[in-house]
C-alpha atoms as a PDB file:
ATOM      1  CA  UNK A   1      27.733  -8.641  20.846  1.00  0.00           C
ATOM      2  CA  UNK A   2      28.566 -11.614  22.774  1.00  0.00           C
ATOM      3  CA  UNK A   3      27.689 -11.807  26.502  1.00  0.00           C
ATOM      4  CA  UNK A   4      29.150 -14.882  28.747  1.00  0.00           C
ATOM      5  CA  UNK A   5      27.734 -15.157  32.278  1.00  0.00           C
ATOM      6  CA  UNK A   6      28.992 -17.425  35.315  1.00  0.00           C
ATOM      7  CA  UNK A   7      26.054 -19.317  35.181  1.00  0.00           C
ATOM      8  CA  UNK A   8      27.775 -21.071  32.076  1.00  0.00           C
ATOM      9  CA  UNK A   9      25.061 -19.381  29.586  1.00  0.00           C
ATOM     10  CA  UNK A  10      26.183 -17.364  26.438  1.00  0.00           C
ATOM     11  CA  UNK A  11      23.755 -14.689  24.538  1.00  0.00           C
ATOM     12  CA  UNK A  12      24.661 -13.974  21.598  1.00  0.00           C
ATOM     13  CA  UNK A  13      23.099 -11.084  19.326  1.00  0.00           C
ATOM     14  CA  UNK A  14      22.817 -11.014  15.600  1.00  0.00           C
ATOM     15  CA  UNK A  15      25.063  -8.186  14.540  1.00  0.00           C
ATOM     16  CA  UNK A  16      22.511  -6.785  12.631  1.00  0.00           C
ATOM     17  CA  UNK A  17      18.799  -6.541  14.635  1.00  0.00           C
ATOM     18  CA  UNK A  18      16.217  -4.512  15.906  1.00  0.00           C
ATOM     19  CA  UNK A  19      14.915  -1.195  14.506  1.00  0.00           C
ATOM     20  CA  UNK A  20      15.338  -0.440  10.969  1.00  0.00           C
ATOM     21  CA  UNK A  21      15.397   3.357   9.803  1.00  0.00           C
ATOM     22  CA  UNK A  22      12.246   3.852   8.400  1.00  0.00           C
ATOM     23  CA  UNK A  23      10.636   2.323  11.476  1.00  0.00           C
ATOM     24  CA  UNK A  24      12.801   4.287  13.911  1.00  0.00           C
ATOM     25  CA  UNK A  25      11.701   7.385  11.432  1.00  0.00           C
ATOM     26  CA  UNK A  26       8.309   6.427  12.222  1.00  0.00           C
ATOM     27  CA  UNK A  27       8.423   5.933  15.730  1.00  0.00           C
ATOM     28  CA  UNK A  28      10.560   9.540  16.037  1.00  0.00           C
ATOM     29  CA  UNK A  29       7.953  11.189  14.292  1.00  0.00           C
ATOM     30  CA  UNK A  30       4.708  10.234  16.590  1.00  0.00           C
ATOM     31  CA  UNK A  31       7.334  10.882  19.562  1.00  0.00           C
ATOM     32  CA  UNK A  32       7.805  14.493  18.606  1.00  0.00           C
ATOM     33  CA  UNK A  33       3.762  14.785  17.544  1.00  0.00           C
ATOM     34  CA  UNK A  34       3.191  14.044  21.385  1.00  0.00           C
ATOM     35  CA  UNK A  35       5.439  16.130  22.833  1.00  0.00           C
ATOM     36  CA  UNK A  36       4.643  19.288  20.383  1.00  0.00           C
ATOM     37  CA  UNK A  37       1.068  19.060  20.896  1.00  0.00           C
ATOM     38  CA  UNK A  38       0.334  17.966  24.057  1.00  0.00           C
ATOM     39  CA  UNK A  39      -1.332  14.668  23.700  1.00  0.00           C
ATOM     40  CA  UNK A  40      -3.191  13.642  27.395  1.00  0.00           C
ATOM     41  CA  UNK A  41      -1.949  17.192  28.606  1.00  0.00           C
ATOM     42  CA  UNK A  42      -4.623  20.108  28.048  1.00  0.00           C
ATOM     43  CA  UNK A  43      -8.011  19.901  27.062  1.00  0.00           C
ATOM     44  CA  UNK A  44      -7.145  22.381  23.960  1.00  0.00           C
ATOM     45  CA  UNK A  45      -4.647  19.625  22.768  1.00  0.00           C
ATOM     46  CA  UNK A  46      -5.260  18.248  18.909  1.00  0.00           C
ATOM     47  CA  UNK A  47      -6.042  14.417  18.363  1.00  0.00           C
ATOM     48  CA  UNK A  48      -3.541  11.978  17.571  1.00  0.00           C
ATOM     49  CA  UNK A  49      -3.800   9.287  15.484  1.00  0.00           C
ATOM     50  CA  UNK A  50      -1.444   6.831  13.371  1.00  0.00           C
ATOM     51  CA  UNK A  51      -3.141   5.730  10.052  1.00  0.00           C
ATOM     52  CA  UNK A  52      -3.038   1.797  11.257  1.00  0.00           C
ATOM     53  CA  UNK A  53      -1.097   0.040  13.831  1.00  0.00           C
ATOM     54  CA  UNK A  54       2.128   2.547  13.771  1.00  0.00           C
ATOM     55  CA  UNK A  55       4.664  -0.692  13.761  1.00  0.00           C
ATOM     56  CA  UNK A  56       4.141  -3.911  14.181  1.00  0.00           C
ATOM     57  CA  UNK A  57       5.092  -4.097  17.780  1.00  0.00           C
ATOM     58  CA  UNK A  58       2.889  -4.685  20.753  1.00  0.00           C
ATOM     59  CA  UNK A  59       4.847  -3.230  23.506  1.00  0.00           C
ATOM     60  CA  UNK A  60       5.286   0.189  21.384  1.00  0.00           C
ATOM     61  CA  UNK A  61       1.894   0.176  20.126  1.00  0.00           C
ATOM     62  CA  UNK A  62       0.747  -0.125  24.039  1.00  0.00           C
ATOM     63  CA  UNK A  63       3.462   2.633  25.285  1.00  0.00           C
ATOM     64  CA  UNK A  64       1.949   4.791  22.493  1.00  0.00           C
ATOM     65  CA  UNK A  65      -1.569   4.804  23.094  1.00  0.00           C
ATOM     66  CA  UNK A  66      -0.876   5.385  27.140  1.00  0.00           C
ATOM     67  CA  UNK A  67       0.090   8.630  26.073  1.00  0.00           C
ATOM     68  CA  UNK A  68      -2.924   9.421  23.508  1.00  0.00           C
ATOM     69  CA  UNK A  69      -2.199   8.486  20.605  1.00  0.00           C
ATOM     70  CA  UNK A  70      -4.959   6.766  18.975  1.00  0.00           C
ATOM     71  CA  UNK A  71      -5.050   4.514  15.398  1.00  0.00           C
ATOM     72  CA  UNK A  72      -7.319   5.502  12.844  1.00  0.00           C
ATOM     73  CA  UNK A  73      -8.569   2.408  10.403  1.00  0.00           C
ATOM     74  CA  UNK A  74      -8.597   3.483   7.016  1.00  0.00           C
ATOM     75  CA  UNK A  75     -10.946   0.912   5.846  1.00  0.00           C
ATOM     76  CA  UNK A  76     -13.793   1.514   8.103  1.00  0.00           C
ATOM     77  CA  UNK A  77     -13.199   4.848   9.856  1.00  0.00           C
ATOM     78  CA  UNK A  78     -15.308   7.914   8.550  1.00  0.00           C
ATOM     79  CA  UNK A  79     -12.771  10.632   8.601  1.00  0.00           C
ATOM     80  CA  UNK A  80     -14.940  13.493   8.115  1.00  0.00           C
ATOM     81  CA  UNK A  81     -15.689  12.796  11.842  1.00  0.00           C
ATOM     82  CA  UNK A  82     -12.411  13.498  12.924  1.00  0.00           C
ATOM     83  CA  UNK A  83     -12.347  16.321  15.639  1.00  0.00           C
ATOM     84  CA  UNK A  84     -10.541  19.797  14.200  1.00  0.00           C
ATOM     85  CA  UNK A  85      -6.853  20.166  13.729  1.00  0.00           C
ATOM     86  CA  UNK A  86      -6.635  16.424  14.157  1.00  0.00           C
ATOM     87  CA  UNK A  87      -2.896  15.221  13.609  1.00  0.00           C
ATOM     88  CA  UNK A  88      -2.925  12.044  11.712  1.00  0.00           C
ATOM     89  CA  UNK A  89       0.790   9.831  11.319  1.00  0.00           C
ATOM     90  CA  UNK A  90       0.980   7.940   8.019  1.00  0.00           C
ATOM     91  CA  UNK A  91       3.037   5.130   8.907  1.00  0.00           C
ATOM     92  CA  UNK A  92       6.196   3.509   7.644  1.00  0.00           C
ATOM     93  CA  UNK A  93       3.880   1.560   5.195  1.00  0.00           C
ATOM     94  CA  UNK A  94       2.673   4.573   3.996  1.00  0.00           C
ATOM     95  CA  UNK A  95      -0.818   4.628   2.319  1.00  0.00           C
ATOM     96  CA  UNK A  96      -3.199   5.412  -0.743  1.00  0.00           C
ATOM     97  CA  UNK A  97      -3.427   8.558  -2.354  1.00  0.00           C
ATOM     98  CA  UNK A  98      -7.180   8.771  -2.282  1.00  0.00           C
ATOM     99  CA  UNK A  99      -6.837   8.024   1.805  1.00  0.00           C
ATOM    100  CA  UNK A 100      -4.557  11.261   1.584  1.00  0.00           C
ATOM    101  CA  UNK A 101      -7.180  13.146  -0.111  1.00  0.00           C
ATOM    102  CA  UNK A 102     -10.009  12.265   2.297  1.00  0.00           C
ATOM    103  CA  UNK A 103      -7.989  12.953   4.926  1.00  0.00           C
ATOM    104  CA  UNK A 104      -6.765  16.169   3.672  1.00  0.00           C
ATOM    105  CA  UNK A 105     -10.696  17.332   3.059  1.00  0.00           C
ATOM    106  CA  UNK A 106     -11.551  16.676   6.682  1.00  0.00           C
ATOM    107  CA  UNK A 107      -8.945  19.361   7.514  1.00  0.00           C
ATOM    108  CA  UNK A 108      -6.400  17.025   9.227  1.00  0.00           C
ATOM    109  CA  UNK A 109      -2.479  17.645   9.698  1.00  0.00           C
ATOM    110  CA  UNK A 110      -0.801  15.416   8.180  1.00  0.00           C
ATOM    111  CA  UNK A 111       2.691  13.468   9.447  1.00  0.00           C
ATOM    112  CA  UNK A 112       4.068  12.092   6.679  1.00  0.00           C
ATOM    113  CA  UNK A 113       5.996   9.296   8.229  1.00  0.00           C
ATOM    114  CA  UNK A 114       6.289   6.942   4.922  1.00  0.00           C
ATOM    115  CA  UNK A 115       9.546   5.157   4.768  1.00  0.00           C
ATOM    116  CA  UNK A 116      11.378   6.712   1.315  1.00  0.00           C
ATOM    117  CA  UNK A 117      11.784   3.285   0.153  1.00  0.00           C
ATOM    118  CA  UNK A 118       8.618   3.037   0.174  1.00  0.00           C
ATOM    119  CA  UNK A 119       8.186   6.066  -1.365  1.00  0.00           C
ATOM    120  CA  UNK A 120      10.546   5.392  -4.071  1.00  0.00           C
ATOM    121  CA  UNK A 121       8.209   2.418  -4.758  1.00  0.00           C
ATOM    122  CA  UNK A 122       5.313   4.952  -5.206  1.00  0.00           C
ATOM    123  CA  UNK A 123       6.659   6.808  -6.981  1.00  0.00           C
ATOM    124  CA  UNK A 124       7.523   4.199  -9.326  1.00  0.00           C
ATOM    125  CA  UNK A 125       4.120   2.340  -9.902  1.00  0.00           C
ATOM    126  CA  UNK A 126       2.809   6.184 -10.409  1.00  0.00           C
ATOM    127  CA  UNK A 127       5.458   6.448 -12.903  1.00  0.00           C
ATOM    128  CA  UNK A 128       5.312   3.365 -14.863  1.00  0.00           C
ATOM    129  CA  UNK A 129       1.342   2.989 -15.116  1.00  0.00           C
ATOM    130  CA  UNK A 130       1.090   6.174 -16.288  1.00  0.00           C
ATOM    131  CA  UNK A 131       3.019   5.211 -19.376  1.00  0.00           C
ATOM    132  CA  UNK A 132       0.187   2.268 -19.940  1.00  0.00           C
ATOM    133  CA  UNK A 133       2.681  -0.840 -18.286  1.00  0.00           C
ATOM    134  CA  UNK A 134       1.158  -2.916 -15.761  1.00  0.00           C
ATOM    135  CA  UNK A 135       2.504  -2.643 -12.274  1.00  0.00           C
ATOM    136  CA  UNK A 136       3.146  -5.937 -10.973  1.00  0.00           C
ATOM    137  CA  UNK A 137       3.998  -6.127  -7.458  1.00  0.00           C
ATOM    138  CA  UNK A 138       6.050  -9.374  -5.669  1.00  0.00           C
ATOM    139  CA  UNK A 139       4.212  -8.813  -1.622  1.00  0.00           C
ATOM    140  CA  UNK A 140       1.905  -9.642   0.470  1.00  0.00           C
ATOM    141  CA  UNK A 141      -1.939  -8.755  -0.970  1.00  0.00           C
ATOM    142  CA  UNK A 142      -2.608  -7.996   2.769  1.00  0.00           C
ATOM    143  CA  UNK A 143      -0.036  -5.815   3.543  1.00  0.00           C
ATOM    144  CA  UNK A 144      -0.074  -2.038   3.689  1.00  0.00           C
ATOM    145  CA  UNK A 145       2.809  -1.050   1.627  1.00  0.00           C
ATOM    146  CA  UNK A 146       1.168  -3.586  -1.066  1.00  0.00           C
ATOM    147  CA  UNK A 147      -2.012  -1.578  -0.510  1.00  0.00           C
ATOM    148  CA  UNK A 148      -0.287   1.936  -0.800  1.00  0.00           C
ATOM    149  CA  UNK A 149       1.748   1.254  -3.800  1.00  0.00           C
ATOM    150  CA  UNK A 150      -1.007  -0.367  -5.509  1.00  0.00           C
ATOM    151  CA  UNK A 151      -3.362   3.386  -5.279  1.00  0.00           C
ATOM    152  CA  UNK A 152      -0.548   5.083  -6.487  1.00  0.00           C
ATOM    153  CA  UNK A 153      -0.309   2.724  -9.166  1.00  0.00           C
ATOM    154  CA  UNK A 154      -3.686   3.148 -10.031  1.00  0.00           C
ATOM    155  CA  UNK A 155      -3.533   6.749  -9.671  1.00  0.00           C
ATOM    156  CA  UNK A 156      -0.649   7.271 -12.377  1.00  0.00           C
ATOM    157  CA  UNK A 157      -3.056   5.031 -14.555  1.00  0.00           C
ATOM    158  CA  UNK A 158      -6.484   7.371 -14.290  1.00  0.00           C
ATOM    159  CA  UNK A 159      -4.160  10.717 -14.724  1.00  0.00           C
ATOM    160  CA  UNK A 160      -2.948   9.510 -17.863  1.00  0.00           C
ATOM    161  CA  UNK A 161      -5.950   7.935 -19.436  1.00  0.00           C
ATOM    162  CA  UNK A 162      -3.330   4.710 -20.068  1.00  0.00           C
ATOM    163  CA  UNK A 163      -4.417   1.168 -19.993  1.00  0.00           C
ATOM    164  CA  UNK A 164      -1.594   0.284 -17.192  1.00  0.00           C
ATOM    165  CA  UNK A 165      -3.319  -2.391 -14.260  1.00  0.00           C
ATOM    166  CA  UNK A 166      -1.868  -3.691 -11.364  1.00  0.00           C
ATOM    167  CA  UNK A 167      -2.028  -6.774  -9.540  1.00  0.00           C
ATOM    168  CA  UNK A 168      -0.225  -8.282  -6.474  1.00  0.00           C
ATOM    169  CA  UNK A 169       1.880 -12.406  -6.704  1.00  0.00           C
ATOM    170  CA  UNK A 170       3.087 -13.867  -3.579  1.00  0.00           C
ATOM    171  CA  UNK A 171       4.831 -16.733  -4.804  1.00  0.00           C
ATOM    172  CA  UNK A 172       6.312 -17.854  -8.477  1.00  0.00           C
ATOM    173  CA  UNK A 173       2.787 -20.442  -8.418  1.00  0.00           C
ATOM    174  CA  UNK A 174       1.193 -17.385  -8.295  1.00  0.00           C
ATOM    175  CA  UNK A 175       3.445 -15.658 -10.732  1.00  0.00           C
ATOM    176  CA  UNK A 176       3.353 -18.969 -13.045  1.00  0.00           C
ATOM    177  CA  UNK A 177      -0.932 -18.489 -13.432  1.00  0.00           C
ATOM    178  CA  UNK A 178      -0.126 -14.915 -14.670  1.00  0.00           C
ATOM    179  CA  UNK A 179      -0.674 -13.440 -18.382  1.00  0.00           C
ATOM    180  CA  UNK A 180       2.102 -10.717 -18.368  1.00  0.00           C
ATOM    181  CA  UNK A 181       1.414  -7.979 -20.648  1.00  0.00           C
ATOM    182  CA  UNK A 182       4.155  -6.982 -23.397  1.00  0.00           C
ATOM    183  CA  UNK A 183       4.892  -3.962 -21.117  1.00  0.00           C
ATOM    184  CA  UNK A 184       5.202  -4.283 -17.450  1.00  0.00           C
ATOM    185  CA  UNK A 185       7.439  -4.365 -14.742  1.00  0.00           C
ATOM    186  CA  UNK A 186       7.617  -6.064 -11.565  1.00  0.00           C
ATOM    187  CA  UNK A 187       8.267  -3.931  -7.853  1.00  0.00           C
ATOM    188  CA  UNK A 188       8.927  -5.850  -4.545  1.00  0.00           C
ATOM    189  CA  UNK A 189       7.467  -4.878  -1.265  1.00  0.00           C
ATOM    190  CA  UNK A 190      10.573  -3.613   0.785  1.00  0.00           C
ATOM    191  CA  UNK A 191       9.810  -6.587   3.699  1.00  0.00           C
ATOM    192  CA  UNK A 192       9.557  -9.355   0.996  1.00  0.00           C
ATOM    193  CA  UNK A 193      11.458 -12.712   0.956  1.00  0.00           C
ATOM    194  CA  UNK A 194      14.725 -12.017  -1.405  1.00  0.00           C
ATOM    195  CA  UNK A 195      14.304 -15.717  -2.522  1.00  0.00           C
ATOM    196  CA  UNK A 196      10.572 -15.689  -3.629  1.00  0.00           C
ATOM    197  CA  UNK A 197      11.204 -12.027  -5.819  1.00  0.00           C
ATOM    198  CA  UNK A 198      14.010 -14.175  -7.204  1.00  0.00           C
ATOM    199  CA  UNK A 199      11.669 -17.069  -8.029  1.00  0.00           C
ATOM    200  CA  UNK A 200       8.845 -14.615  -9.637  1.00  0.00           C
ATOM    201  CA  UNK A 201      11.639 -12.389 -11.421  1.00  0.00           C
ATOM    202  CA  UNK A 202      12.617 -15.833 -13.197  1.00  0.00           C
ATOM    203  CA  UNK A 203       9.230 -16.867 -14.042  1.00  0.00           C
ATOM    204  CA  UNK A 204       8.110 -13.767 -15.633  1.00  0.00           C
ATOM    205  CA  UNK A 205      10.828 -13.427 -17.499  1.00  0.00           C
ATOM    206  CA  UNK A 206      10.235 -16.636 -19.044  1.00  0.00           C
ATOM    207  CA  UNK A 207       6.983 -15.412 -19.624  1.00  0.00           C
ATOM    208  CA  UNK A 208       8.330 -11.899 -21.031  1.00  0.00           C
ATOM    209  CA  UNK A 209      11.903 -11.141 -21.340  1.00  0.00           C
ATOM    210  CA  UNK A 210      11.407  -7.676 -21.706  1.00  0.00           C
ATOM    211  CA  UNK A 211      10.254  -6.705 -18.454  1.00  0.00           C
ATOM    212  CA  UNK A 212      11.233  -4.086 -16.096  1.00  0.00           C
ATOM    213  CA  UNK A 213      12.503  -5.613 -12.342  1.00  0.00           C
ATOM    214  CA  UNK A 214      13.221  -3.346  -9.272  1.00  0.00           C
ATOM    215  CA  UNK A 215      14.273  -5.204  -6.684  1.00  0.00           C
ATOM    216  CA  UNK A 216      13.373  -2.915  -3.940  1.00  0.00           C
ATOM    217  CA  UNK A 217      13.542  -5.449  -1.447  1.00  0.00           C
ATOM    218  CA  UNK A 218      15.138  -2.868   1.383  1.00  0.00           C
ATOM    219  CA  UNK A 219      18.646  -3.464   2.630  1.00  0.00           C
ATOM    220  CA  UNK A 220      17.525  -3.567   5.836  1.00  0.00           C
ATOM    221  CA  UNK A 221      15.606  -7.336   5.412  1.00  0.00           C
ATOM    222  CA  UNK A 222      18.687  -9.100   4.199  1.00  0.00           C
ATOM    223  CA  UNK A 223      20.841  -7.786   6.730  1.00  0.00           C
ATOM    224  CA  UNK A 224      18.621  -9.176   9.261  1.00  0.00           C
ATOM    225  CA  UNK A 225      18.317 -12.462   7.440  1.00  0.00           C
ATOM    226  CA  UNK A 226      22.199 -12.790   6.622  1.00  0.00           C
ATOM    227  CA  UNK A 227      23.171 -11.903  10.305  1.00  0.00           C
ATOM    228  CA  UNK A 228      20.924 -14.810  11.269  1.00  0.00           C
ATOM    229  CA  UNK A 229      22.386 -17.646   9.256  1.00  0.00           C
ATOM    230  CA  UNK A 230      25.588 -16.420  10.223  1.00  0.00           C
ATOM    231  CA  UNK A 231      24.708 -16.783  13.726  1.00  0.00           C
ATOM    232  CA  UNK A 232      22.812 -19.639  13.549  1.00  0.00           C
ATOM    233  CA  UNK A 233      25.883 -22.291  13.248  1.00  0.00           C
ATOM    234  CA  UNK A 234      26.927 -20.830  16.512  1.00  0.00           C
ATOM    235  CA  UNK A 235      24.424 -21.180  19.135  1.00  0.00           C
ATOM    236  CA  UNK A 236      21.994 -24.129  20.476  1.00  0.00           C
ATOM    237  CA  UNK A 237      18.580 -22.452  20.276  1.00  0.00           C
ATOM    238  CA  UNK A 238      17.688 -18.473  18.415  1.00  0.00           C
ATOM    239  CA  UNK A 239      15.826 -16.261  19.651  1.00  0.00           C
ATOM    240  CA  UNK A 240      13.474 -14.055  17.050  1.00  0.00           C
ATOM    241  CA  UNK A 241      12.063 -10.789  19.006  1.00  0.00           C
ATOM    242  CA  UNK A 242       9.321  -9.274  17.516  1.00  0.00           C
ATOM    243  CA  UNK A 243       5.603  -8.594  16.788  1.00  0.00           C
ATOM    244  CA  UNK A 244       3.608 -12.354  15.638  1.00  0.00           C
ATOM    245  CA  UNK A 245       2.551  -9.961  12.373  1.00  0.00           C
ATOM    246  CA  UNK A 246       5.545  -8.082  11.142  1.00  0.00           C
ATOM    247  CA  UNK A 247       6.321 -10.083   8.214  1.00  0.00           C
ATOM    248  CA  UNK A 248      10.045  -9.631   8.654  1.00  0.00           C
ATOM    249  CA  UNK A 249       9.867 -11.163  11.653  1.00  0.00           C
ATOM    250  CA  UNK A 250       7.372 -14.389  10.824  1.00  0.00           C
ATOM    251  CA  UNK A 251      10.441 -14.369   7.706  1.00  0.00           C
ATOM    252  CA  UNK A 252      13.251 -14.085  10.222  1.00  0.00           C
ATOM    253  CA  UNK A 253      11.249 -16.777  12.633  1.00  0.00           C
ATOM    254  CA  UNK A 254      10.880 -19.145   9.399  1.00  0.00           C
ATOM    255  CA  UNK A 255      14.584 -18.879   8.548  1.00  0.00           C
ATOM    256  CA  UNK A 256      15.941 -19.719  11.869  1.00  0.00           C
ATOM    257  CA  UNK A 257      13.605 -22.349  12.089  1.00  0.00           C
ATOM    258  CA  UNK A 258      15.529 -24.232   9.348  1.00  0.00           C
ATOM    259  CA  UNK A 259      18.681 -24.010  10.184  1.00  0.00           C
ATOM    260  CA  UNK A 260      18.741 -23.989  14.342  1.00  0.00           C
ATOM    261  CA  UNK A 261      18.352 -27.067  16.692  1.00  0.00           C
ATOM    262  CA  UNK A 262      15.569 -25.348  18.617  1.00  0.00           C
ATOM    263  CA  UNK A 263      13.542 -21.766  17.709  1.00  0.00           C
ATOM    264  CA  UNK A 264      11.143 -19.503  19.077  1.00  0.00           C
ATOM    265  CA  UNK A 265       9.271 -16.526  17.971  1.00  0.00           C
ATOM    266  CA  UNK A 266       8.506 -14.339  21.002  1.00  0.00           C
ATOM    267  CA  UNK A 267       7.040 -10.607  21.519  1.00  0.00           C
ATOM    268  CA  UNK A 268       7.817  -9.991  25.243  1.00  0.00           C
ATOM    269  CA  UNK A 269      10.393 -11.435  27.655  1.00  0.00           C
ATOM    270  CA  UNK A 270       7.681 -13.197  29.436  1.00  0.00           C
ATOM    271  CA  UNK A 271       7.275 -15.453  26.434  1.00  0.00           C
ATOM    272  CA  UNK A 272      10.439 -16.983  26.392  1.00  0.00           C
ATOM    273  CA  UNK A 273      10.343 -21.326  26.355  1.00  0.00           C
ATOM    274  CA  UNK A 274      11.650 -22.890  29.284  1.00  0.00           C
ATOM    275  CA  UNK A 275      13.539 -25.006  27.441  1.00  0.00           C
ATOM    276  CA  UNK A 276      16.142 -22.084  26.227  1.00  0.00           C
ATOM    277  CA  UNK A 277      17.144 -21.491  30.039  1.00  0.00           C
ATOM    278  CA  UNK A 278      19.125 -24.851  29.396  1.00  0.00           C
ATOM    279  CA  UNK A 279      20.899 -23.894  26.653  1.00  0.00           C
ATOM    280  CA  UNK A 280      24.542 -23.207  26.582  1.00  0.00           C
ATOM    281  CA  UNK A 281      24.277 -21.018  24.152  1.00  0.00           C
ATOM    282  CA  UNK A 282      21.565 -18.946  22.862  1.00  0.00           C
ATOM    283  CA  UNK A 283      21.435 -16.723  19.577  1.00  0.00           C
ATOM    284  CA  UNK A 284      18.844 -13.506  19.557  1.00  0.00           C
ATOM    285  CA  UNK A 285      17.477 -11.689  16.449  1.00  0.00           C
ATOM    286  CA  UNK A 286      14.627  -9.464  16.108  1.00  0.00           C
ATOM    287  CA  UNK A 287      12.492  -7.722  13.498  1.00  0.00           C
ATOM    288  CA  UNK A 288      12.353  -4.110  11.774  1.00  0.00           C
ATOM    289  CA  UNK A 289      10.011  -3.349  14.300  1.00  0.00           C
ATOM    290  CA  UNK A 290      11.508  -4.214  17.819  1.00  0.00           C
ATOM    291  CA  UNK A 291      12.983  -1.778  20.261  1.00  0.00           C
ATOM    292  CA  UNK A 292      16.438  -2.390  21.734  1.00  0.00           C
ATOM    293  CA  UNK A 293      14.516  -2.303  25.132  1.00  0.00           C
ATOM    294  CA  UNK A 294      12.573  -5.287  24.296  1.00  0.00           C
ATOM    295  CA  UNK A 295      15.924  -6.916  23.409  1.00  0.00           C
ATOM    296  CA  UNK A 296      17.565  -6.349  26.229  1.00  0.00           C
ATOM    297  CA  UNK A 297      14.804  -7.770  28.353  1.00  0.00           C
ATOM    298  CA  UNK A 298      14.677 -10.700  27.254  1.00  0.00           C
ATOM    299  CA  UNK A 299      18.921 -11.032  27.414  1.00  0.00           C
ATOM    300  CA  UNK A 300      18.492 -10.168  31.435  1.00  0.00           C
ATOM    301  CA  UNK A 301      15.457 -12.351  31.441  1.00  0.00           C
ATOM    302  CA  UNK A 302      17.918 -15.559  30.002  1.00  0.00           C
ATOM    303  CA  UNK A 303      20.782 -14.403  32.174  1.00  0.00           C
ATOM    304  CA  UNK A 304      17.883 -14.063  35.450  1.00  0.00           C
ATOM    305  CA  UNK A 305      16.507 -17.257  34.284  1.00  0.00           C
ATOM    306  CA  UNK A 306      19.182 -19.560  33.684  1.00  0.00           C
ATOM    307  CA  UNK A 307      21.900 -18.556  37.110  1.00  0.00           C
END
């Protein structure tokens, strides 16, 4: 959408930005949590809690836990301490199934809030290492859909007695130090760079042509990404909205960096570089994770800004 103002300055959005559907799932589902049980309301009201950061977006995160919602850290948190009837969100990301379990034994409700890409990715690494293939998965080792589909991976693996493993490559000099097993098959985190899956896929192919690719790389990432280059030609500085650790957005951030004259990742209106409000023409994206309000704040900060 392309918005001229009389101060000479044109904004122009990506066609394609802002929330993608499993995050807007995600974000639905701890909105109706809060207003079915009461969070901050009466003292009888359940905990809430998201099983990590619920998206990767400051603002939202912030607007979220002014209302009671709480995060629970999987890593560290004991949940048989969690108060009865607790309501716990499984995010976007989803997670492990022996977090499910634990959680599940300390009695809490459960809002299933996984993206079904990401569940189709599950379901797949379940699959597959049950039949004694290793799971190899293009990602970030960090990450928490790397994290989830790697449990279910190993939890298709103990169920069958098979001898299927799993490991995590980030890029093909990663992928070029691996031994890949006759049978195996490679799965990309949904958020993952379409070029580096390409890049692995071709190396471990060399390495064994027989191996099974899914490129589950969600729609949703190269949408963003081919929006941008189209707009990029177009404008004198982009704009990428969006939390500094969604990796869409750090991989939106990156590609705009190399093809605009002048880029800026920013989270908030307020972080916006002086040096766009003299732009004739400005380009905005934003991640997976960014709410259309935090996109149009920073358009009527430009517009404010630059009259």
């Amino acid at each position: 959408m392309e918005m001229p103002y009389s101060c000479g300055m044109e904004i122009i959005r990506a066609k394609v930005l802002g929330y993608c559907m499993g995050v807007k799932r995600a974000v639905d589902c701890a909105e109706r949590a809060l207003e079915e049980n009461g969070a901050g309301g009466a003292a009888a009201a359940p905990a809430l809690y998201t099983l990590g950061p619920l998206i990767h977006n400051p603002s939202v995160l912030q607007e979220l836990s002014g209302r009671g919602l709480r995060v629970l850290d999987a890593a560290q948190d004991d949940f048989s301490s969690l108060p009865p009837d607790s309501v716990v969100i499984v995010r976007a990301h989803g997670t492990t199934p022996d977090v499910l379990a634990a959680l599940t034994a300390a009695r809490a409700r459960i809002v299933d809030a996984t993206c079904p890409r990401v569940h189709l990715s599950q379901r797949r690494a379940e699959e597959w290492s049950g039949k004694g293939f290793a799971v190899i998965i293009a990602g970030d080792k960090n990450h928490g859909e790397v994290t989830s589909i790697s449990g279910f991976a190993a939890k298709g693996a103990a169920a069958s007695g098979a001898e299927g493993c799993v490991c995590v490559v980030q890029d093909s000099a990663e992928a070029e130090q691996l031994a890949v097993p006759e049978k195996a098959v490679l799965i990309a985190q949904t958020t993952f760079s379409p070029l580096e899956f390409e890049k692995i896929a071709q190396v471990l192919r060399q390495k064994n042509p027989s191996i099974i690719l899914f490129n589950s790389i969600c729609s949703a990432t190269m949408e963003r990404q081919n929006a941008l280059r189209e707009l990029a030609g177009c404008v004198d500085g982009m704009l990428v909205v969006g939390g500094c650790s969604s990796a869409n957005t750090r991989r939106l951030f990156e590609t705009a960096q190399s093809l605009c004259p002048a880029a800026a990742l920013i989270e908030t209106a307020a972080q916006i570089p002086a040096q766009f409000f003299g732009l004739a023409r400005v380009g905005i994206t934003a991640g997976a994770s960014t709410p259309d309000s935090v996109i149009v704040a920073v358009e009527e900060a430009l517009r404010s800004g630059a009259c």
